[in-house]
Protein backbone atom coordinates (compact mmCIF):
# COMPACT_ATOMS: atom_id res chain seq x y z
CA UNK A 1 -23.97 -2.31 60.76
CA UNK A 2 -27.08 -4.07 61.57
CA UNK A 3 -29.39 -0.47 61.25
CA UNK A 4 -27.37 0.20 58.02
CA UNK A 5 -28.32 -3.19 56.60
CA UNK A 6 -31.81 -2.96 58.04
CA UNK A 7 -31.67 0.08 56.27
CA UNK A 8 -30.95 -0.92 52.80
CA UNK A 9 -33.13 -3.92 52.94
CA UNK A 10 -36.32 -1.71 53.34
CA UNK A 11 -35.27 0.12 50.83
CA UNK A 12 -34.55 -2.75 48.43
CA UNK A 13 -38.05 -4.03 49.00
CA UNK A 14 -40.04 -0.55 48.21
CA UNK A 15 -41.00 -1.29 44.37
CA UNK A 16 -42.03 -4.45 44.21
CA UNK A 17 -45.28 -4.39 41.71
CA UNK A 18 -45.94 -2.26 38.40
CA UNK A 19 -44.38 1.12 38.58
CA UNK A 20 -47.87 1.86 37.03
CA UNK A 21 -49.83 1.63 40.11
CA UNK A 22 -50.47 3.86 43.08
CA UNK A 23 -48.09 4.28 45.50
CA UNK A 24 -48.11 4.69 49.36
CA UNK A 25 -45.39 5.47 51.98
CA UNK A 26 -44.45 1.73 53.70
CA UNK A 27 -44.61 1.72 57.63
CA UNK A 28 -41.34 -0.35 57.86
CA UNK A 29 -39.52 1.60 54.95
CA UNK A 30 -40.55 5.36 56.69
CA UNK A 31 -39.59 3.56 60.17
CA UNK A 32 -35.91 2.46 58.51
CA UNK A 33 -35.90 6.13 57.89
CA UNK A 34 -36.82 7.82 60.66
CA UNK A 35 -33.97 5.45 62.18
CA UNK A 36 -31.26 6.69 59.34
CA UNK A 37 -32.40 10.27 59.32
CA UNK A 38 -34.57 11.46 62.21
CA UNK A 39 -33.44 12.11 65.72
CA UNK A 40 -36.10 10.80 68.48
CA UNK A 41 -37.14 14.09 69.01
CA UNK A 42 -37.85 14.68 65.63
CA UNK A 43 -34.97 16.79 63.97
CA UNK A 44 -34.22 15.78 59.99
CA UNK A 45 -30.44 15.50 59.99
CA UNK A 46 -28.91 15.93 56.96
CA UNK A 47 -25.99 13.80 57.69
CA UNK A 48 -23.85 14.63 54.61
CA UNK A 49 -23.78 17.94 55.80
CA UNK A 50 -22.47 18.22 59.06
CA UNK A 51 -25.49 17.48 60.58
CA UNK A 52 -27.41 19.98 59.84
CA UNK A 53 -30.90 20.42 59.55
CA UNK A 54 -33.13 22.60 56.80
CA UNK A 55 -36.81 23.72 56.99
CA UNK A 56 -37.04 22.23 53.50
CA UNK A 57 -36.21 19.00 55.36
CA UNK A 58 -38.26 19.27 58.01
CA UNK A 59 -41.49 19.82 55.44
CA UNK A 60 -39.95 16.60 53.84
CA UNK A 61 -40.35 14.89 56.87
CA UNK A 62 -44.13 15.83 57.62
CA UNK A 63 -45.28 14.72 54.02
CA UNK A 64 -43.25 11.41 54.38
CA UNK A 65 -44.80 11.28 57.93
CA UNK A 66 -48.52 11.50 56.54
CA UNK A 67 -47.94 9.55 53.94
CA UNK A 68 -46.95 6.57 56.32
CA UNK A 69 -50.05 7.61 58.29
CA UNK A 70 -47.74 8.31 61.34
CA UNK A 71 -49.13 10.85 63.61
CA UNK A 72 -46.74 10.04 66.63
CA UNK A 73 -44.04 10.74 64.20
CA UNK A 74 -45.09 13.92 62.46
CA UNK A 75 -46.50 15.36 65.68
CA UNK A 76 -42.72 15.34 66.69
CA UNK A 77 -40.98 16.59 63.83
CA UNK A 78 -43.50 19.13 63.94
CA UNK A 79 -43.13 20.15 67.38
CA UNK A 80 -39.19 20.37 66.59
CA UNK A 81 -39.75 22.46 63.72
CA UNK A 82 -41.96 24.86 66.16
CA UNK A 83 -39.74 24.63 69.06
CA UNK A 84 -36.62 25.39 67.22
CA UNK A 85 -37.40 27.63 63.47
CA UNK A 86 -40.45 28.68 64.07
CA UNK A 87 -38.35 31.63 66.59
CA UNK A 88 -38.17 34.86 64.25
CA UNK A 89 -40.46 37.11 66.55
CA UNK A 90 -42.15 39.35 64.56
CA UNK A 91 -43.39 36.55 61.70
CA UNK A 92 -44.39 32.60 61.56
CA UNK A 93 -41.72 31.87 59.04
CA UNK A 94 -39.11 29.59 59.78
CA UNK A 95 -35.42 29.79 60.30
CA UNK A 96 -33.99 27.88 57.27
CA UNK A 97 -30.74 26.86 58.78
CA UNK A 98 -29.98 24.96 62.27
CA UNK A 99 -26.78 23.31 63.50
CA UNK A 100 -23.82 23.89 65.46
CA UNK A 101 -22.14 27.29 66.08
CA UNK A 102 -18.62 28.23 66.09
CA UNK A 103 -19.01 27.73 70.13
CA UNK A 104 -20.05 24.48 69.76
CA UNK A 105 -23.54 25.01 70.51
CA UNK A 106 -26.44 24.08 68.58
CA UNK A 107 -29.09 26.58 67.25
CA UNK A 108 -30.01 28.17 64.30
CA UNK A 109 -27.25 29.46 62.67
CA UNK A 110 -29.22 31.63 59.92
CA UNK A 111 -32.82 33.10 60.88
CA UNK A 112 -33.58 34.13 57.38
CA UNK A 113 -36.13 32.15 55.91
CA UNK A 114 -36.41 29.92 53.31
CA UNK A 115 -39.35 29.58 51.13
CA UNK A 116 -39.73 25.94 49.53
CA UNK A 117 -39.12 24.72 53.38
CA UNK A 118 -42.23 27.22 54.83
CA UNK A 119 -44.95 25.87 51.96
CA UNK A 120 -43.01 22.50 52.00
CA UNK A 121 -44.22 22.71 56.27
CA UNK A 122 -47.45 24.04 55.56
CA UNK A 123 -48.21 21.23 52.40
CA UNK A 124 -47.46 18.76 55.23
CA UNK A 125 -49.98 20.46 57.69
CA UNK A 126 -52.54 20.55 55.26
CA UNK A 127 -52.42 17.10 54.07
CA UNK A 128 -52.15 16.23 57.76
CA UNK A 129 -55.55 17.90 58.46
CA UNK A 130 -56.64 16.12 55.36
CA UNK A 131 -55.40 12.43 57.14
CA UNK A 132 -56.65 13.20 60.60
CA UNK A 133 -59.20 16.06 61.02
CA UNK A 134 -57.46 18.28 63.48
CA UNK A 135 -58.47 21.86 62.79
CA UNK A 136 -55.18 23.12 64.23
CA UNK A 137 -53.13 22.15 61.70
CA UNK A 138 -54.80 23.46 58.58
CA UNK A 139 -54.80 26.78 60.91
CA UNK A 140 -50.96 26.68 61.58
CA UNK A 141 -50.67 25.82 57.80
CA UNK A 142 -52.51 29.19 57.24
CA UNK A 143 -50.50 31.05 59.43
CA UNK A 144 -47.46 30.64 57.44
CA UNK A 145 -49.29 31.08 54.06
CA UNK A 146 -50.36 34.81 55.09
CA UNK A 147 -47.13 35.39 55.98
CA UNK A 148 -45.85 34.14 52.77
CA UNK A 149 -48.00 36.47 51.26
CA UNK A 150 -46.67 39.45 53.30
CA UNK A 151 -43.34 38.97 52.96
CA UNK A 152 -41.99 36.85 50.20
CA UNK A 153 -44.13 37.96 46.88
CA UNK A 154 -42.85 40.64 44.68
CA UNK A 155 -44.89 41.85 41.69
CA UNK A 156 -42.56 42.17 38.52
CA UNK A 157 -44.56 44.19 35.31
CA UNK A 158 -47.15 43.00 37.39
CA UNK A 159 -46.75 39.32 37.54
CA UNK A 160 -46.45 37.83 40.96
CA UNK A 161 -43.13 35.91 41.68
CA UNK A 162 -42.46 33.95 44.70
CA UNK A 163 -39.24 35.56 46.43
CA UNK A 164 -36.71 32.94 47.80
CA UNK A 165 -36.35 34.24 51.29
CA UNK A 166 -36.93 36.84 53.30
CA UNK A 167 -33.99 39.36 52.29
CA UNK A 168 -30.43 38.53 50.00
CA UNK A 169 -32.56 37.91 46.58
CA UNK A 170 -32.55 41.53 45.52
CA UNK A 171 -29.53 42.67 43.10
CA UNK A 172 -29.16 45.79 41.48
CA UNK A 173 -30.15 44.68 38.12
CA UNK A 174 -32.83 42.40 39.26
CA UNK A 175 -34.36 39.57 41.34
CA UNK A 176 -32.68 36.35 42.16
CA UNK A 177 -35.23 33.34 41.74
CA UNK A 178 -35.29 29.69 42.38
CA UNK A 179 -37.89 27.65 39.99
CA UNK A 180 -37.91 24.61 42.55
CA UNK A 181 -38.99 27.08 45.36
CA UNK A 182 -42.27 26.77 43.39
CA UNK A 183 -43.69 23.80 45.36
CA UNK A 184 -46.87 23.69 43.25
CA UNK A 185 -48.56 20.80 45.42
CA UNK A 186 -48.42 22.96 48.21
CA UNK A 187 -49.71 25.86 45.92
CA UNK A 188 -52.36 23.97 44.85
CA UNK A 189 -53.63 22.83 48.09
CA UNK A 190 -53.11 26.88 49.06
CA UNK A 191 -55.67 27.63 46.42
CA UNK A 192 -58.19 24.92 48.28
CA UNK A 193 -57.69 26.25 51.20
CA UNK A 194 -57.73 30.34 50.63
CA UNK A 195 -59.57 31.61 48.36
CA UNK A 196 -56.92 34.24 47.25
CA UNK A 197 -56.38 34.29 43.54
CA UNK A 198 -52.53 34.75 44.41
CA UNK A 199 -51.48 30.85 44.65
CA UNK A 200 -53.19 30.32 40.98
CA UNK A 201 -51.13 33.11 39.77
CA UNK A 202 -48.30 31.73 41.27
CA UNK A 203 -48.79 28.18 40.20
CA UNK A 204 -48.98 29.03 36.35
CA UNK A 205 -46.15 32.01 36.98
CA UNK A 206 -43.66 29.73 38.27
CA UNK A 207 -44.09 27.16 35.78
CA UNK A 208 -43.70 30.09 32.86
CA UNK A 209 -41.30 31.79 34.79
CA UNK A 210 -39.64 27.86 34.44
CA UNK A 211 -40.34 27.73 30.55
CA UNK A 212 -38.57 30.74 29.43
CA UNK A 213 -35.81 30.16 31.80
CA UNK A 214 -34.75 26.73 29.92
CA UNK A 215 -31.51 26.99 28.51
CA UNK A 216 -29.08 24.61 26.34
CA UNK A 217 -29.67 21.47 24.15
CA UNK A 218 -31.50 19.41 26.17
CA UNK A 219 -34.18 22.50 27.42
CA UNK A 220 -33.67 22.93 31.52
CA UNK A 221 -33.92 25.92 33.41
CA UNK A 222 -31.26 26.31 35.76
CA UNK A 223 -31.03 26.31 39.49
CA UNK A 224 -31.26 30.22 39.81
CA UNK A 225 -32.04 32.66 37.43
CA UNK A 226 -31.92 36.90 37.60
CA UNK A 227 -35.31 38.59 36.55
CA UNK A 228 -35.16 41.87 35.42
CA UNK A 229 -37.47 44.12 33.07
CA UNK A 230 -35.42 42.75 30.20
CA UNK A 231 -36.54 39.25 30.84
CA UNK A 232 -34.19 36.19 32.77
CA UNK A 233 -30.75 35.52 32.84
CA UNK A 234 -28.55 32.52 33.99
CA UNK A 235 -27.43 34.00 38.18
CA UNK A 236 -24.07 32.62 37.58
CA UNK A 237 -23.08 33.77 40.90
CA UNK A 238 -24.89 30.76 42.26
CA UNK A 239 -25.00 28.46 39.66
CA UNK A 240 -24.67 27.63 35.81
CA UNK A 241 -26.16 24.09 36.25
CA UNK A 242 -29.40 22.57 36.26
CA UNK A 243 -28.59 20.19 39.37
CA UNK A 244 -28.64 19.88 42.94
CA UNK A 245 -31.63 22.49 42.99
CA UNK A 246 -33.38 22.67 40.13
CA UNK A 247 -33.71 18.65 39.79
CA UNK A 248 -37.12 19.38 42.15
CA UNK A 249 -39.10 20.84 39.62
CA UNK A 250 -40.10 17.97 37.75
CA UNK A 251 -40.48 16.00 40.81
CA UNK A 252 -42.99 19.10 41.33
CA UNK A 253 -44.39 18.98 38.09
CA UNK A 254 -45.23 15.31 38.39
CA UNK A 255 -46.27 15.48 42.16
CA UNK A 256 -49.18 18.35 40.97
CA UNK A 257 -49.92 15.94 37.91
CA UNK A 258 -49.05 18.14 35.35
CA UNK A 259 -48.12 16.47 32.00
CA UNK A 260 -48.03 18.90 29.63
CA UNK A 261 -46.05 21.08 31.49
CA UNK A 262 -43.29 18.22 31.99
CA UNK A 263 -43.41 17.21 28.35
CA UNK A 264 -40.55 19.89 27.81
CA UNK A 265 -38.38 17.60 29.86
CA UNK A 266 -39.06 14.50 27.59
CA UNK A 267 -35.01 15.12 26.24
CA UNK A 268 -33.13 13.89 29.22
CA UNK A 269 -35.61 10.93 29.17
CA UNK A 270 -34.33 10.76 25.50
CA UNK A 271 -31.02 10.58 26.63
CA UNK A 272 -31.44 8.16 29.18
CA UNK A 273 -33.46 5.67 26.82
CA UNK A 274 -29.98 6.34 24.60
CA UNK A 275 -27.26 5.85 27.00
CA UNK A 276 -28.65 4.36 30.21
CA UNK A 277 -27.01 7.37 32.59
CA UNK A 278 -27.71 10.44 33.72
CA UNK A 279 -25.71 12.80 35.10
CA UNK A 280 -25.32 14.49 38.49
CA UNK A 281 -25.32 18.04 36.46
CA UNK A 282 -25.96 19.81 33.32
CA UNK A 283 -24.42 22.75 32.28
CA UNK A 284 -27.28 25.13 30.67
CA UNK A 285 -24.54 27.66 28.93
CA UNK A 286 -21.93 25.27 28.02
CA UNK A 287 -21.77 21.95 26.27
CA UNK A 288 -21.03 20.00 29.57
CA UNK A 289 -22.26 17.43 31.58
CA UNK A 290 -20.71 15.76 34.62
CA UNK A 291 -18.95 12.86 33.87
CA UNK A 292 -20.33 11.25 37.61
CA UNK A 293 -23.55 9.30 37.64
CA UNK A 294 -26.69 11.07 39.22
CA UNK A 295 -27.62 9.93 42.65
CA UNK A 296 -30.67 7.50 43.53
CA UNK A 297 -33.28 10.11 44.04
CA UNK A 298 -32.53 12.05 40.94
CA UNK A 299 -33.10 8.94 38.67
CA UNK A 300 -36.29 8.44 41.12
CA UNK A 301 -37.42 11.94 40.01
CA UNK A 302 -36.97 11.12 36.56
CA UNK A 303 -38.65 8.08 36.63
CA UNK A 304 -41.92 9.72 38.15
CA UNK A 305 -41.63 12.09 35.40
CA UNK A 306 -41.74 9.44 33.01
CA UNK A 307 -44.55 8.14 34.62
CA UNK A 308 -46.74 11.14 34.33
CA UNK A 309 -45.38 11.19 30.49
CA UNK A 310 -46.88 7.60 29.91
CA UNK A 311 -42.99 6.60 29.01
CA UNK A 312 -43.53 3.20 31.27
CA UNK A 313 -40.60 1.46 29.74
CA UNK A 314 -38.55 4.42 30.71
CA UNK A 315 -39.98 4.79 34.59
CA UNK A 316 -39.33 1.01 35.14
CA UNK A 317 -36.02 1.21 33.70
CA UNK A 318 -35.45 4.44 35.82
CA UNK A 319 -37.12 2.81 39.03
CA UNK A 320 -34.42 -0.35 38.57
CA UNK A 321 -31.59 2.02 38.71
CA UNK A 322 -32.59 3.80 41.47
CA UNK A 323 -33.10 1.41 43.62
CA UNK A 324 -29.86 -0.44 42.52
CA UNK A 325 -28.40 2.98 43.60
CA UNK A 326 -29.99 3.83 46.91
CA UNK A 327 -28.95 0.30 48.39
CA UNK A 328 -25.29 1.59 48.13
CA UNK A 329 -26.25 5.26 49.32
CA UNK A 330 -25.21 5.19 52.84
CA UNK A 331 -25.42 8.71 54.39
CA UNK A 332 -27.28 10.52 51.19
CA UNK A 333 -30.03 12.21 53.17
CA UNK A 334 -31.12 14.13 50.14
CA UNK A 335 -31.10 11.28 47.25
CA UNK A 336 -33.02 9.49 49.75
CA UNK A 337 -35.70 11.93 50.42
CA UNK A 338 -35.90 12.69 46.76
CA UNK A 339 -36.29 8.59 46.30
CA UNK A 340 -39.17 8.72 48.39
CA UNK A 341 -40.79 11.64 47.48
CA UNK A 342 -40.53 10.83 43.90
CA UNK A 343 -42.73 7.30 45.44
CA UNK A 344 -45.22 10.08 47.02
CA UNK A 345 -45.53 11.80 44.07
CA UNK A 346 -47.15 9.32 42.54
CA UNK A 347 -50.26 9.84 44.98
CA UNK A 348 -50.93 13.31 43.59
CA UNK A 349 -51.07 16.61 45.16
């Protein structure tokens, strides 16, 4: 009880000046959750989820870590994420899935990859080279990036598109995408780094790819989409929503300080300024909307949107609710990642 309160009292005390300012990780908040979410030795445990852990959350965990200016702390989640998914053998991309077998051991359990957690790990090894200097990180960061490019692009009427993992994407009428695998921080700090035209091409792909995938009244893409030489379609196999997955892109589009390309989203905002809710899911082919309330982080997200969109009223409105929220989000690993990251964000790519 007392961690759990200790917990929700750091978290209460994050925003406490004008949601228009800059924004920077707080040592006692990241410390409150490295002691909710991250194991001593540095695992991210995604505790609403049998406590597993994700490549995608261990990247989370080395931008939150530099951020916070922690190097003890993202030196260990890093040498976790090496130690245990960084074990494929013939590449540098990590294992996207680790937890505990149907012996009871635990170990990865799926050694495909899984591409927003390997630029995700290499973002947070570049901005850690940025923070502290050390040439071996921006090195490692570059390993995985050339390995990206090996394996995981696929040229479509000869636009590049940024495959999800390594194999299970192709179908026989097309490619299976996911617009929030486009990380476009870590894209753009890709393009600082290499001076490979592909990461620009991916950049402004993904966010068209993202345009013309927008479905329904309120205009959002949903979280996968089939690309074939007749354009996109909704993958309904996976998902009809705009939700869980595809609630990262604007956080995306905000973190690489991209208005323009986030004014398409200014309809939920709409909505919210109407109603006061959001919901945890939209339905892009139906007229449907969950009826339960969107977690902490997604409001978060929205509210760093708003930010970028000069809608203050709106981002201090959203900012309110999330925190209201996350103080009575116990176990929510993911809305409070996304809560924090949506703080991040704020700093720019």
């Amino acid at each position: 009880m007392h961690r759990r309160m200790a917990w929700l009292l750091m978290l209460a005390t994050l925003w406490t000046g004008s949601v228009q300012e800059g924004w920077a990780l707080d040592r006692k908040l990241w410390n409150a959750y490295k002691d909710r979410f991250i194991s001593p030795d540095g695992r991210i445990i995604d505790r609403g989820n049998g406590q597993m852990s994700h490549s995608e959350g261990q990247g989370y965990g080395l931008i939150l870590a530099v951020s916070a200016d922690d190097r003890p702390g993202f030196e260990r989640i890093w040498q976790w994420t090496r130690d245990n998914l960084q074990v494929r053998g013939s590449d540098r991309l990590l294992a996207w899935a680790w937890g505990q077998r149907p012996n009871g051991q635990w170990a990865v359990v799926d050694l495909n990859n899984a591409t927003d957690g390997d630029l995700l790990v290499l973002y947070g090894l570049l901005k850690a080279f940025e923070r502290w200097h050390d040439e071996p990180y921006r090195s490692q960061a570059l390993e995985l990036a050339r390995d990206i490019k090996k394996h995981l692009v696929a040229n479509v009427q000869n636009v590049p598109v940024l495959l999800p993992g390594y194999y299970g994407f192709a179908e026989p009428d097309g490619l299976v995408l996911n617009p929030s695998y486009y990380v476009y921080p870590a894209l753009q700090a890709l393009a600082r780094y290499d001076n490979d035209p592909i990461w620009n091409r991916l950049l402004e792909g993904g966010m068209d790819l993202t345009h013309r995938a927008r479905r329904g009244p309120w205009n959002l893409p949903p979280d996968w989409i089939l690309m074939n030489p007749d354009g996109l379609d909704v993958f309904q196999k996976r998902s009809s929503r705009f939700g869980y997955e595809a609630i990262r892109v604007p956080l995306y589009l905000a973190w690489a300080d991209r208005p323009n390309a986030l004014q398409p989203w200014s309809m939920v905002l709409d909505w919210f300024d109407k109603t006061g809710f959001l919901p945890l899911w939209v339905n892009v082919l139906e007229p449907a909307v969950s009826l339960s309330p969107a977690p902490a982080g997604f409001y978060a997200v929205w509210a760093a949107a708003a930010q970028r969109l000069n809608r203050f009223q709106t981002a201090e409105k959203l900012w309110n609710q999330a925190r209201e929220k996350v103080e009575r989000e116990k176990d929510d690993y993911y809305s409070a990642t996304l809560y924090l990251l949506s703080h991040r964000a704020l700093e720019g790519p």
